[in-house]
C-alpha atoms as a PDB file:
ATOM      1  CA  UNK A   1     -62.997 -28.410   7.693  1.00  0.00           C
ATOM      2  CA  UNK A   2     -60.873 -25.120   7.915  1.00  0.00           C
ATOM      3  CA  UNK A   3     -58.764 -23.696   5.342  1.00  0.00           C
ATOM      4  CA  UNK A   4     -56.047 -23.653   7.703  1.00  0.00           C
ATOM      5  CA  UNK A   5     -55.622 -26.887   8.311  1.00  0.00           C
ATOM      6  CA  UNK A   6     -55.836 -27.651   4.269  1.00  0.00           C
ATOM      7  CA  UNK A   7     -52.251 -26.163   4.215  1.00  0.00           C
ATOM      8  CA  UNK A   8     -48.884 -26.997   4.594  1.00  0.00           C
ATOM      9  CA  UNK A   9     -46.083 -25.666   6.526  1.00  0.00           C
ATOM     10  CA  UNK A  10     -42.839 -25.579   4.967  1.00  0.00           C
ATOM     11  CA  UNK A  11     -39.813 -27.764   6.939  1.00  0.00           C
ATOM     12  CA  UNK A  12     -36.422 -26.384   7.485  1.00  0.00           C
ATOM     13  CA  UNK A  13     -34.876 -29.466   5.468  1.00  0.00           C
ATOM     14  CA  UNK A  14     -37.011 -29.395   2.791  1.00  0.00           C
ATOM     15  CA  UNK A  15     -40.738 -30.828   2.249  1.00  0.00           C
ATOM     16  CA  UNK A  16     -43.767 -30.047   3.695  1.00  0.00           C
ATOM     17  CA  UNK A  17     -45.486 -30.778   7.053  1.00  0.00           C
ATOM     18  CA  UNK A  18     -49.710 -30.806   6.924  1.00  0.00           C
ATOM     19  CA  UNK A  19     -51.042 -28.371   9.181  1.00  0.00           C
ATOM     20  CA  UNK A  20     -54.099 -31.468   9.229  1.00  0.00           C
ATOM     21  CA  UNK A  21     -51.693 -33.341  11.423  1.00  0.00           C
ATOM     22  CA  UNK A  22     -52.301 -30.955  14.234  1.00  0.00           C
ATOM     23  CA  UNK A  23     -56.333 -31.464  13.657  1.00  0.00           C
ATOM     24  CA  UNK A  24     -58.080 -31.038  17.099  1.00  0.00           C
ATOM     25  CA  UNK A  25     -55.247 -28.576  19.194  1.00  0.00           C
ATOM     26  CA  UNK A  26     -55.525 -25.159  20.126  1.00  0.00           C
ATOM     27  CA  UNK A  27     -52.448 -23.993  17.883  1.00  0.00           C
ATOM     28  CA  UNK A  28     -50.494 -20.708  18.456  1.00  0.00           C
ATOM     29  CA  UNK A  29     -48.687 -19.915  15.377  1.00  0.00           C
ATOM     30  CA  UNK A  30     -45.791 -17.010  15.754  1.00  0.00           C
ATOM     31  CA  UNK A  31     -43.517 -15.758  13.306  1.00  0.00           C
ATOM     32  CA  UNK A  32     -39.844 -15.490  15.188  1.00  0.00           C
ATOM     33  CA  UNK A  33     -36.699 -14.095  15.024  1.00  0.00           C
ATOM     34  CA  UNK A  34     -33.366 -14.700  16.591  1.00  0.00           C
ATOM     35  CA  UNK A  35     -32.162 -10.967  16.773  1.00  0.00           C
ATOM     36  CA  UNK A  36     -34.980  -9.378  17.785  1.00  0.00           C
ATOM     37  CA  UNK A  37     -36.360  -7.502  21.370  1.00  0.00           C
ATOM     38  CA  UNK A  38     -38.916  -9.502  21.657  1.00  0.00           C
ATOM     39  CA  UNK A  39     -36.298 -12.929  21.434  1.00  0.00           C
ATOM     40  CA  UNK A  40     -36.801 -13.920  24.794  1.00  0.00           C
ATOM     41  CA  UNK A  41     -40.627 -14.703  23.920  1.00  0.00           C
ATOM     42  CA  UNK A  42     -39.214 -17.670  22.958  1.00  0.00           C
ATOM     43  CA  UNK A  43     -39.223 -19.062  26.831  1.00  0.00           C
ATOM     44  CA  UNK A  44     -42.479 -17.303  27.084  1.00  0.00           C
ATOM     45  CA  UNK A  45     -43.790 -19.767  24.125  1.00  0.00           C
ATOM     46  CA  UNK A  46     -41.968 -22.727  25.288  1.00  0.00           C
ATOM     47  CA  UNK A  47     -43.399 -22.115  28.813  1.00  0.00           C
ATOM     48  CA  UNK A  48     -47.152 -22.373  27.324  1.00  0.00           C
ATOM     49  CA  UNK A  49     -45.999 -25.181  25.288  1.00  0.00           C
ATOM     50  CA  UNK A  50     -45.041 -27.360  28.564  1.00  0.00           C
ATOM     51  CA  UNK A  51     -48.192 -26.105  30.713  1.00  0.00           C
ATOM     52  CA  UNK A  52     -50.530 -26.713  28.346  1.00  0.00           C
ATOM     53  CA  UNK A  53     -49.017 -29.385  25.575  1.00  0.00           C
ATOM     54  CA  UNK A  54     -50.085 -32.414  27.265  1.00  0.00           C
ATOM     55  CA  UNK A  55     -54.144 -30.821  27.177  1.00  0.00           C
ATOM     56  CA  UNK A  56     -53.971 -30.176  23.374  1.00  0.00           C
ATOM     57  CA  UNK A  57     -51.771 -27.054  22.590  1.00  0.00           C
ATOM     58  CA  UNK A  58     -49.375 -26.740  20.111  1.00  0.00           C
ATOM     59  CA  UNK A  59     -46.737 -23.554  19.151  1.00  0.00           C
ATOM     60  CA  UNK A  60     -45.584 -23.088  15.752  1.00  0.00           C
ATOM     61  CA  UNK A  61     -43.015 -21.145  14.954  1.00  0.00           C
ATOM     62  CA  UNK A  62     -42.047 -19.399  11.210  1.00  0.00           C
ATOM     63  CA  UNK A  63     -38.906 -17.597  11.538  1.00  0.00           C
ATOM     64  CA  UNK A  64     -38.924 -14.279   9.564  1.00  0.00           C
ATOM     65  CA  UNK A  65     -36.217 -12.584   8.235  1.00  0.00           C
ATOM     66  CA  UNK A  66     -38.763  -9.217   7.074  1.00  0.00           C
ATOM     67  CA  UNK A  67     -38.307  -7.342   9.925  1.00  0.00           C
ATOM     68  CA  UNK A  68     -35.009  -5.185  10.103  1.00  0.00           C
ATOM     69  CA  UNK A  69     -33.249  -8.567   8.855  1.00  0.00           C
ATOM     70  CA  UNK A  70     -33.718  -9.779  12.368  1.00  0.00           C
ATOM     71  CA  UNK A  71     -33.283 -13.596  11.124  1.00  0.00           C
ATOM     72  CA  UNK A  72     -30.167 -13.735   8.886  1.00  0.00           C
ATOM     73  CA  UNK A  73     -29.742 -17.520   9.534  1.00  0.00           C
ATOM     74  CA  UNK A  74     -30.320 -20.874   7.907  1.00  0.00           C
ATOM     75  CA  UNK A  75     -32.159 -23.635   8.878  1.00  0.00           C
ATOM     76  CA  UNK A  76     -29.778 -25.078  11.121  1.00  0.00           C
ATOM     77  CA  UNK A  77     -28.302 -21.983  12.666  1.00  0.00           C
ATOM     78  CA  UNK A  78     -32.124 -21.447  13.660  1.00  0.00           C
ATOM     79  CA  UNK A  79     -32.504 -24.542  15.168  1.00  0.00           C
ATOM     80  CA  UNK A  80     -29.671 -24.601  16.777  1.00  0.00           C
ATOM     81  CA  UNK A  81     -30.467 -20.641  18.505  1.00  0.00           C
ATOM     82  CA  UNK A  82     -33.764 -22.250  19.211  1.00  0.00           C
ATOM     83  CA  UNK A  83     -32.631 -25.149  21.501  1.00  0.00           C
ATOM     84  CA  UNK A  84     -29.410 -24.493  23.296  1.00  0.00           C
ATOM     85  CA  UNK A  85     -30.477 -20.836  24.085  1.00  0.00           C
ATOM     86  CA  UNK A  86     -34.000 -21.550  25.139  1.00  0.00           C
ATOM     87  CA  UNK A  87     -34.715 -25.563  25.488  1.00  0.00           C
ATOM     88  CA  UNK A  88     -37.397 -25.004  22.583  1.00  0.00           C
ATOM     89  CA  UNK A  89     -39.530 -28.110  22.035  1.00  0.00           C
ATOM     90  CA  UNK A  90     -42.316 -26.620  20.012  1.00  0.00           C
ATOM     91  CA  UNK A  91     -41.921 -27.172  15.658  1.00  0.00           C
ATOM     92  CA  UNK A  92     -39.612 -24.317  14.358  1.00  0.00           C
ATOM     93  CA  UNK A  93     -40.365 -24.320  10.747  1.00  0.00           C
ATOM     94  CA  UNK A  94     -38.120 -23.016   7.249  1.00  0.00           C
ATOM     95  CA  UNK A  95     -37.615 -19.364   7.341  1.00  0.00           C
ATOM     96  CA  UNK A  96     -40.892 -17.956   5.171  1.00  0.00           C
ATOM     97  CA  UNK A  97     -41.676 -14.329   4.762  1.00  0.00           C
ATOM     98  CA  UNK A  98     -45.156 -13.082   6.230  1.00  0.00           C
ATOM     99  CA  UNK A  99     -46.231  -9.936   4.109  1.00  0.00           C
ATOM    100  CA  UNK A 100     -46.002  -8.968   0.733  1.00  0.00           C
ATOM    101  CA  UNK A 101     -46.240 -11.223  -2.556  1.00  0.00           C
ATOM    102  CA  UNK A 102     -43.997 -13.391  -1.653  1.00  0.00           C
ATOM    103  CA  UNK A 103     -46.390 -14.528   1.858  1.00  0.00           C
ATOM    104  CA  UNK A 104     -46.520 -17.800   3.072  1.00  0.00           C
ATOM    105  CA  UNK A 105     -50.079 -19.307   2.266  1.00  0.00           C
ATOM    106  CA  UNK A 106     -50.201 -19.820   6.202  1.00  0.00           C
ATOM    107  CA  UNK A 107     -50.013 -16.010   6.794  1.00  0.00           C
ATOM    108  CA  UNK A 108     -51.892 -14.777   4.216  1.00  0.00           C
ATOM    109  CA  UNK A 109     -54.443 -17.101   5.811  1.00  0.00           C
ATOM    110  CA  UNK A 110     -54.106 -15.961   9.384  1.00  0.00           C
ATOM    111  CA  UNK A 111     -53.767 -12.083   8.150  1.00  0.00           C
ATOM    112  CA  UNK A 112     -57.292 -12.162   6.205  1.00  0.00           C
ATOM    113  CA  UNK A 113     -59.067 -14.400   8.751  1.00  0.00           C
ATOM    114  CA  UNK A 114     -57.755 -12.341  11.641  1.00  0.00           C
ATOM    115  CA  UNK A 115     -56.629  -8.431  10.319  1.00  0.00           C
ATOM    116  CA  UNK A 116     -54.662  -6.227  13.034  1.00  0.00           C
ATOM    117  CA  UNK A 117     -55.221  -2.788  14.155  1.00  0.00           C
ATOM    118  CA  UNK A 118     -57.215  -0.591  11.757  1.00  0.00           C
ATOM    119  CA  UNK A 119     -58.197  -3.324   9.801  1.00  0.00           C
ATOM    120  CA  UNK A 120     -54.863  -3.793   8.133  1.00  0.00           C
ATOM    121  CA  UNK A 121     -54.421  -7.372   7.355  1.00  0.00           C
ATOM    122  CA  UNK A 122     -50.010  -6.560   7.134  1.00  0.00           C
ATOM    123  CA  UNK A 123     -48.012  -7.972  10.124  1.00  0.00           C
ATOM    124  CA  UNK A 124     -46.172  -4.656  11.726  1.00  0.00           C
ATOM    125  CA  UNK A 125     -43.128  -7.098  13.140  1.00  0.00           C
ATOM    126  CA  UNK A 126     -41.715 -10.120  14.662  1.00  0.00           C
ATOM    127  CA  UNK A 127     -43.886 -12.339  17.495  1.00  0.00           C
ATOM    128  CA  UNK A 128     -47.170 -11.382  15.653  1.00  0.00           C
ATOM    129  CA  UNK A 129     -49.259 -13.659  17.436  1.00  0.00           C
ATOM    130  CA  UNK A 130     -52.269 -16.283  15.959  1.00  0.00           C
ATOM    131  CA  UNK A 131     -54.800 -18.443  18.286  1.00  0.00           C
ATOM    132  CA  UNK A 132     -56.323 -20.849  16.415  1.00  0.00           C
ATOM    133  CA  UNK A 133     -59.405 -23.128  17.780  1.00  0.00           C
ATOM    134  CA  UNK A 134     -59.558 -27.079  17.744  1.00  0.00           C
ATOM    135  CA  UNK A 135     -61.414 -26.645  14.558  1.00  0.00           C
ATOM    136  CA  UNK A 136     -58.570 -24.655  12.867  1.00  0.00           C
ATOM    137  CA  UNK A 137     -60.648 -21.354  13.011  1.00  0.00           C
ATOM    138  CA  UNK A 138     -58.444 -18.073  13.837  1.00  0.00           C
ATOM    139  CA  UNK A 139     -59.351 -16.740  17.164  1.00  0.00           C
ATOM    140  CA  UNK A 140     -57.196 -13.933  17.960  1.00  0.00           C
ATOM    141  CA  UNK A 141     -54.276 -12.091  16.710  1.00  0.00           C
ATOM    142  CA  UNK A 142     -51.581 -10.255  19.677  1.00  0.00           C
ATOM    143  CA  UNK A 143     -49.432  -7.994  18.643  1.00  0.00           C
ATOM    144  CA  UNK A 144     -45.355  -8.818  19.012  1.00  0.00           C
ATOM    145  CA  UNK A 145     -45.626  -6.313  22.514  1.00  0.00           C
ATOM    146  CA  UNK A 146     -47.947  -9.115  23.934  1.00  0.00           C
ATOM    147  CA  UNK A 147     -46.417 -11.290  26.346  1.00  0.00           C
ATOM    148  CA  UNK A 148     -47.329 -14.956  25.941  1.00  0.00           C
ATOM    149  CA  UNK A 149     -48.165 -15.340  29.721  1.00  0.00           C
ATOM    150  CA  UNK A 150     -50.850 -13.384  28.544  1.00  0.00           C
ATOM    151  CA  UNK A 151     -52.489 -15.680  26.186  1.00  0.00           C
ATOM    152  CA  UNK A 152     -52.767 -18.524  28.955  1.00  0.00           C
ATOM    153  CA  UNK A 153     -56.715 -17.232  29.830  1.00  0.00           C
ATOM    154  CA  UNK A 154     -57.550 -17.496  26.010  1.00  0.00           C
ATOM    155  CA  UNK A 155     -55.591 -20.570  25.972  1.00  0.00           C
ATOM    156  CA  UNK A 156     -57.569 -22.061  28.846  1.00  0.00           C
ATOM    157  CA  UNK A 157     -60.618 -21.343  27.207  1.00  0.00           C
ATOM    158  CA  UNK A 158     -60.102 -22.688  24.113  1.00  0.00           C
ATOM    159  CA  UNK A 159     -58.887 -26.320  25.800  1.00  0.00           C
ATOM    160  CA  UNK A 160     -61.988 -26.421  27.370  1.00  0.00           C
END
């Protein structure tokens, strides 16, 4: 069993949900923001979330609020950016932060299983990028520039 999927992600109205309860997808987990460049990702992700949903794919979403204070809002101002702007469907979990001491046990997860350019384990901004396998193992990391249409061969390869 992974790490991963020992942990929790933290809900927007308190509580936790088990990452175990998504045990056998292909999981793309993305920290967000509603104020950023790369916002319109967000039909990107909910595009790969319709193709490939019903074949075992799942997007997470952590909104982040590190990056040039790109996420200012609470829980239900996020939600509510999330669906009437772009018809999300995918889980859009409590704002967490990403780097530094204060890191979501998710992230510091992803970051040391899967370090970016250089070998720096530090997420450089918003719509970092995780694939994780069926098994919960960390396959790739994309960089926020990546476009998720991109991820759909990596995607297909993963769901078999």
């Amino acid at each position: 069993m992974s790490e991963l999927l020992d942990l929790s992600a933290p809900l927007p109205g308190g509580g936790a949900q088990p990452l175990s309860d998504y045990r056998g997808k292909v999981l793309l987990v993305v920290n967000t923001a509603s104020r950023c460049g790369f916002t319109p990702q967000y039909a990107g992700l909910e595009a790969l979330q319709r193709r490939y949903g019903p074949h075992g794919f799942q997007v997470l979403a952590f909104p982040c609020n590190q990056f040039g204070a790109q996420e200012p809002g609470n829980a239900e101002e996020i939600a509510n950016f999330c669906t009437t702007k772009y018809d999300v469907t995918f889980p859009v979990f409590a704002k967490v932060e990403v780097n530094g001491s204060g890191a979501d046990p998710v992230f510091r997860h992803l970051k040391h299983a899967a370090p970016g350019a250089l070998g720096t384990e530090a997420i450089k901004w918003n719509f970092t990028k995780f694939l994780i396998s069926r098994e919960g193992e960390v396959v790739s990391r994309y960089a926020p520039t990546t476009a998720p249409e991109k991820l759909s061969g990596d995607i297909e390869k993963l769901l078999g």
